[in-house]
Structure formats: structure tokens, C-alpha cells
Protein backbone atom coordinates (compact mmCIF):
# COMPACT_ATOMS: atom_id res chain seq x y z
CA UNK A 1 -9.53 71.04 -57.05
CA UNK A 2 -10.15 69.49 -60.10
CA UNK A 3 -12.90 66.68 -60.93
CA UNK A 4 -10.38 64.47 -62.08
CA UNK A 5 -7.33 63.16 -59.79
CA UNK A 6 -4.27 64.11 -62.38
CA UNK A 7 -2.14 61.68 -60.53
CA UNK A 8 -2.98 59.40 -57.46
CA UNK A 9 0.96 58.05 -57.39
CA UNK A 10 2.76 61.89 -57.33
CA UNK A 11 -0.49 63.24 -54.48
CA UNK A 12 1.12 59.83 -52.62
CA UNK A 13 4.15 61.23 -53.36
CA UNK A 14 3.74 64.11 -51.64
CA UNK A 15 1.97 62.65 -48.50
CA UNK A 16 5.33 60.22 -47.83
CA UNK A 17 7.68 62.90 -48.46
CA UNK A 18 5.87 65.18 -45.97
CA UNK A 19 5.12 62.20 -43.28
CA UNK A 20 9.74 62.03 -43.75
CA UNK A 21 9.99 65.82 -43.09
CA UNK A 22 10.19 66.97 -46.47
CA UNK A 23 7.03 67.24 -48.72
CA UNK A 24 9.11 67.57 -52.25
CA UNK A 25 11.32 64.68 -51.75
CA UNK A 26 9.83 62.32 -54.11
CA UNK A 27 8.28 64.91 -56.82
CA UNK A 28 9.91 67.87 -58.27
CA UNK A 29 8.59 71.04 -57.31
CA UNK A 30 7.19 71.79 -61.07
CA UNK A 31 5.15 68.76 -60.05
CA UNK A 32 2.98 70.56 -57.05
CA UNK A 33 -0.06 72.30 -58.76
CA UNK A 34 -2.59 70.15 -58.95
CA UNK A 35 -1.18 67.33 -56.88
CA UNK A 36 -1.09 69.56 -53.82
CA UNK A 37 -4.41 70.90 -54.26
CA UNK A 38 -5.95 67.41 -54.35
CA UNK A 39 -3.62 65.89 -51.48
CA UNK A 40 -4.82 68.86 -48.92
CA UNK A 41 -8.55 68.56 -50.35
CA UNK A 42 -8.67 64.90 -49.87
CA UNK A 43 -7.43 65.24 -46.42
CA UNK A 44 -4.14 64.10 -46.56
CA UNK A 45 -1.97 66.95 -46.20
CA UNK A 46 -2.19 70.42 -44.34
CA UNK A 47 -0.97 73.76 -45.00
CA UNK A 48 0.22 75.78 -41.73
CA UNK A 49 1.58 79.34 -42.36
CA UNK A 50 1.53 79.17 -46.22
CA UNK A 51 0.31 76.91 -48.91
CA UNK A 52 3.90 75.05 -48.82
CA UNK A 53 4.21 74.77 -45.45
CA UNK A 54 2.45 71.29 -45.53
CA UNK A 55 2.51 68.78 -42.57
CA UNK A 56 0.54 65.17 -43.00
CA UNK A 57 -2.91 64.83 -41.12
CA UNK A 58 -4.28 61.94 -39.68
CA UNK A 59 -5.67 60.07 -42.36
CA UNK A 60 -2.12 60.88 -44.25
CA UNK A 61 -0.29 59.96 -41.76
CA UNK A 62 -2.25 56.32 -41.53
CA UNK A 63 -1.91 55.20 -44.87
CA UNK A 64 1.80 56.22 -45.01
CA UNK A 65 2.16 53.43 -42.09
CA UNK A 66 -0.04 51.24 -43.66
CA UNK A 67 1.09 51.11 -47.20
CA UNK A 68 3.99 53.87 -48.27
CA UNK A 69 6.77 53.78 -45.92
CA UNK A 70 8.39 51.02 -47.46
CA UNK A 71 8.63 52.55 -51.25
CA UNK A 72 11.96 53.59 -52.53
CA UNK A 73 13.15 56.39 -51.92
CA UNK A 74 13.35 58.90 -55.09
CA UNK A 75 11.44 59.65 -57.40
CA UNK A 76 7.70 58.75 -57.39
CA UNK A 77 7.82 58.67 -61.56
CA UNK A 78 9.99 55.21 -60.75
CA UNK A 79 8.06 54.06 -58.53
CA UNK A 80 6.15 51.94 -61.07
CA UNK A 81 4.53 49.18 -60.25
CA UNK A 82 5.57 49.25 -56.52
CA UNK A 83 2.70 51.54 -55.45
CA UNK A 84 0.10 49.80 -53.90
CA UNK A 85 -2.92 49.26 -55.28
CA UNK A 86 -5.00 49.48 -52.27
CA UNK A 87 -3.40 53.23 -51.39
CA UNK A 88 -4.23 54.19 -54.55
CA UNK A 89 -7.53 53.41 -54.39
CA UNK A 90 -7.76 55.11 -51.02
CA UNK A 91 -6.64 58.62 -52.87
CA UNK A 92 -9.68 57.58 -55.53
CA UNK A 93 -12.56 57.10 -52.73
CA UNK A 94 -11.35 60.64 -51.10
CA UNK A 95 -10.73 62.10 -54.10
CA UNK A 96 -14.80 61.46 -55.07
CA UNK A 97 -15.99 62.20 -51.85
CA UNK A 98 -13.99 65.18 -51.76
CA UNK A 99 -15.67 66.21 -55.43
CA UNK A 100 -19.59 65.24 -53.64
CA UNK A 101 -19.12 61.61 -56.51
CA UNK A 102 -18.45 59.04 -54.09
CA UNK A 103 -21.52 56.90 -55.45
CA UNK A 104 -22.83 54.93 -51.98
CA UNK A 105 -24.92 51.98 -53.03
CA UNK A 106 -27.39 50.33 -50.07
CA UNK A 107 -28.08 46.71 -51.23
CA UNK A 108 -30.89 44.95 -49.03
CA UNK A 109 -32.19 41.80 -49.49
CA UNK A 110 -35.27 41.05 -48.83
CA UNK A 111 -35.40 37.06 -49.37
CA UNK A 112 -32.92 34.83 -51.49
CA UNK A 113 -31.85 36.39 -54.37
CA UNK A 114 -34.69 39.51 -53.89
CA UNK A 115 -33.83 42.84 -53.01
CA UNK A 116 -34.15 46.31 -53.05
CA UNK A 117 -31.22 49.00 -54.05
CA UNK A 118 -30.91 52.43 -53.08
CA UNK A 119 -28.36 55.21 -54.30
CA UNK A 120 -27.91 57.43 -51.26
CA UNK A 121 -25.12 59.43 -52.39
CA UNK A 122 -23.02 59.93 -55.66
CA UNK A 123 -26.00 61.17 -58.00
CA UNK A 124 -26.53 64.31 -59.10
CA UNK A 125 -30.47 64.20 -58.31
CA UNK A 126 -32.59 64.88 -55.47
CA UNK A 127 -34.35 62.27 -55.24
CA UNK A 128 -32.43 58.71 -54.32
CA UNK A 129 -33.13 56.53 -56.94
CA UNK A 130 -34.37 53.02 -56.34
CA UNK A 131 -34.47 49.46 -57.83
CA UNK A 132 -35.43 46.11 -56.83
CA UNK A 133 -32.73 43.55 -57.17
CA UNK A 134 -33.84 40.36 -58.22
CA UNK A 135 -32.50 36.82 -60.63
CA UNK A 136 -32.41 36.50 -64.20
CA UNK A 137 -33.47 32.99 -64.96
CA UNK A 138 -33.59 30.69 -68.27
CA UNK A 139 -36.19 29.30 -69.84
CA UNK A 140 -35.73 26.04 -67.52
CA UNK A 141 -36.10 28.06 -64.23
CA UNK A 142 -32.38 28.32 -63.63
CA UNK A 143 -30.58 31.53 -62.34
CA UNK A 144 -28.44 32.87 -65.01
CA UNK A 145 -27.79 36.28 -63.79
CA UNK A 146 -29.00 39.02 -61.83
CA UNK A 147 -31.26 42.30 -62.41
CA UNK A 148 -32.00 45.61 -61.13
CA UNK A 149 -35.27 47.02 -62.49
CA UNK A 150 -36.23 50.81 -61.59
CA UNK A 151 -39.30 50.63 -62.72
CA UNK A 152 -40.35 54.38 -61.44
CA UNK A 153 -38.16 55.80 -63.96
CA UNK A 154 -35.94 57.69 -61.78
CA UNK A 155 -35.96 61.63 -62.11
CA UNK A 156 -38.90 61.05 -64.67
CA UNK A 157 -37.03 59.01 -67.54
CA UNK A 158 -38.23 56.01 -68.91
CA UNK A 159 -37.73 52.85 -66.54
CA UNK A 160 -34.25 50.77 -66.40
CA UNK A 161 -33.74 47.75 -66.72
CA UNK A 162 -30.12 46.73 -66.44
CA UNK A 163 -28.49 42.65 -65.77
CA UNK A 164 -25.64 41.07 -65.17
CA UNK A 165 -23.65 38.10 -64.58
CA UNK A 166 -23.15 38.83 -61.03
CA UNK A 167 -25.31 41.31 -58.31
CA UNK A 168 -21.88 43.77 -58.67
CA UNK A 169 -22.48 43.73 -62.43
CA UNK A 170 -25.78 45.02 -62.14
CA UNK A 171 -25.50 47.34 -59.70
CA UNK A 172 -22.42 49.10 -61.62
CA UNK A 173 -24.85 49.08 -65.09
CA UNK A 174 -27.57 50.17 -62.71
CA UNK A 175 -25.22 53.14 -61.56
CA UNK A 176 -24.10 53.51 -65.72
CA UNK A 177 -27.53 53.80 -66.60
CA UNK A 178 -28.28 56.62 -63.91
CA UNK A 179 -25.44 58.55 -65.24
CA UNK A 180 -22.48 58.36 -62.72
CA UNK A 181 -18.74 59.21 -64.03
CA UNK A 182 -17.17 55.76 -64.71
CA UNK A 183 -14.59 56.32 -61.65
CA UNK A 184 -17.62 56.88 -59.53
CA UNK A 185 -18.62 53.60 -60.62
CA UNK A 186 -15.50 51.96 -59.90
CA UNK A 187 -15.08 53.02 -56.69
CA UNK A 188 -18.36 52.63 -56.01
CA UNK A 189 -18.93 51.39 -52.11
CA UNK A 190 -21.74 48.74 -52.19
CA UNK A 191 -23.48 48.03 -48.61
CA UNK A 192 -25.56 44.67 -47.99
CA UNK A 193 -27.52 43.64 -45.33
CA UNK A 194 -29.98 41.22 -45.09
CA UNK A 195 -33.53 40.81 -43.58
CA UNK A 196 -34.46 37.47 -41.54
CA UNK A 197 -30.76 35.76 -42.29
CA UNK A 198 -31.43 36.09 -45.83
């Protein structure tokens, strides 16, 4: 598998045609390589007897129903913008977590517009790194923005100090600054939970 996905729309592709019986029906068998590879890897499709006798798993199977059942039928290279956006993204999230760089961000805060951020998973370091969340303010007082400040200098660089117009805009420049790949960051799941109804 490769650290890239080459193509989320032909590995979809491949999981419809093998959820209608047959596997190539909307990519051209010089299209398999890589696309297989990733579609099994992520989950989505199964090998039985040999490497092309595929059948669609579980998760496959679901997000045919959900979202690729109702494409046209031929090829996926005309499928343009009728793939949708959501099952794409799907393929991206398993795709990462299937590579270990599903970045997993864990967003609590602490008291109105205070918190603290920790990177479980997606990093390439031991240790979790860790922020505190917190507003950007003017010189009246006002909240302009939002921060995340890891002052401990994660993984013993110099501290970070990252803002942003919203608290997704920070994290993602908190999770540039640490080094993720830039899909990482866009697929990035952010969890928040809050302490005393904050």
C-alpha cells in the first residue's frame, strides 16, 4: 500500500462493482494495481482464493448502500462530479488510518473559550503532544481569534505558538506546525468535550 491514495473515485469503483457481482465493471483491469491494494487495505474489499477473487466486506458493503449504488453505471473516469463527497472522504479517513496518519485531535475545554488539546494519534512521536487552547483578543479586550500555545516544546523543539480565526484553524496550524502530512490534516477528526457545561 502506498502512503498516498492514487485514486479515491476508481478504489470506489471497485467496491460498487464488486458489491454488483463483478469487481472490474466500472474500471478497466489495467486500472487494478494500486487501487486494489488500497481498497482491500482500507477494508473495503476481500480477496478469497486469489488476489482477484474479491468480495465486498462490511464496511464496503455499507457505504455502497449509503452513497454508491445510485452512480451510473460505466465507467468510474465519467463519473465526475457525481461521486459523493462524503464517500470519498470515507476512503481518505481509512486510507490514513490504514497508513498509522489518521491525526485524532482531543479538544477539552476547560472554561469558556479555555482549553487544553491533545494529539493522541497521527504523529510520528512518542510522546502526545499538548497545547492549551485559549482566545486571541485586541487591544480593547475583544476576542479576535483563537490560539493553541505548546509551550513545552513538543519532542524538544522550541515552543509553538500557532492562531487562527476559528478553534479549527488553530488546531489544523497546531497539527502543521507538529509536522503532519497536509491530508492528515484535512481529515483530521477533532473531539470536544467540555468540563462543568462549558
Amino acid at each position: 500500500m502506498t502512503q498516498f491514495v492514487a485514486s479515491p473515485t476508481h478504489i470506489l469503483a471497485l467496491v460498487k462493482g464488486a458489491a454488483e457481482g463483478d469487481p472490474i465493471k466500472h474500471i478497466t483491469p489495467m486500472g487494478l494495481g494500486v487501487h486494489l491494494d488500497d481498497a482491500v487495505a482500507c477494508g473495503l474489499l476481500a480477496t478469497r482464493s486469489s488476489p482477484y477473487d474479491l468480495h465486498v466486506t462490511d464496511t464496503g458493503l455499507a457505504l455502497y448502500e449509503a452513497h454508491l449504488k445510485d452512480l451510473p453505471d460505466g465507467r468510474a473516469n465519467h463519473w465526475g462530479s457525481a461521486v459523493p463527497a462524503v464517500a470519498v472522504d470515507q476512503v481518505m479517513r481509512l486510507h490514513l488510518k490504514a497508513t498509522g496518519r489518521l491525526a485524532v485531535v482531543e479538544v477539552t475545554l476547560t472554561k469558556p473559550g479555555i482549553g487544553v488539546v491533545t494529539v493522541p494519534q497521527g504523529t510520528r512521536s512518542p510522546k502526545q503532544p499538548q497545547g492549551t487552547l485559549g482566545r486571541t483578543r485586541n487591544a480593547a479586550g475583544r476576542a479576535t481569534g483563537w490560539y493553541v500555545d505548546d509551550a513545552c516544546g513538543h519532542d524538544g523543539r522550541k515552543p509553538i505558538r500557532v492562531t487562527g480565526r476559528t478553534k479549527d484553524d488553530a488546531l489544523r496550524k497546531y497539527l502543521r506546525a507538529l509536522g503532519l502530512w497536509p491530508d492528515a490534516i484535512t481529515y483530521a477528526h477533532f473531539h470536544y468535550t467540555s468540563q462543568r457545561g462549558n
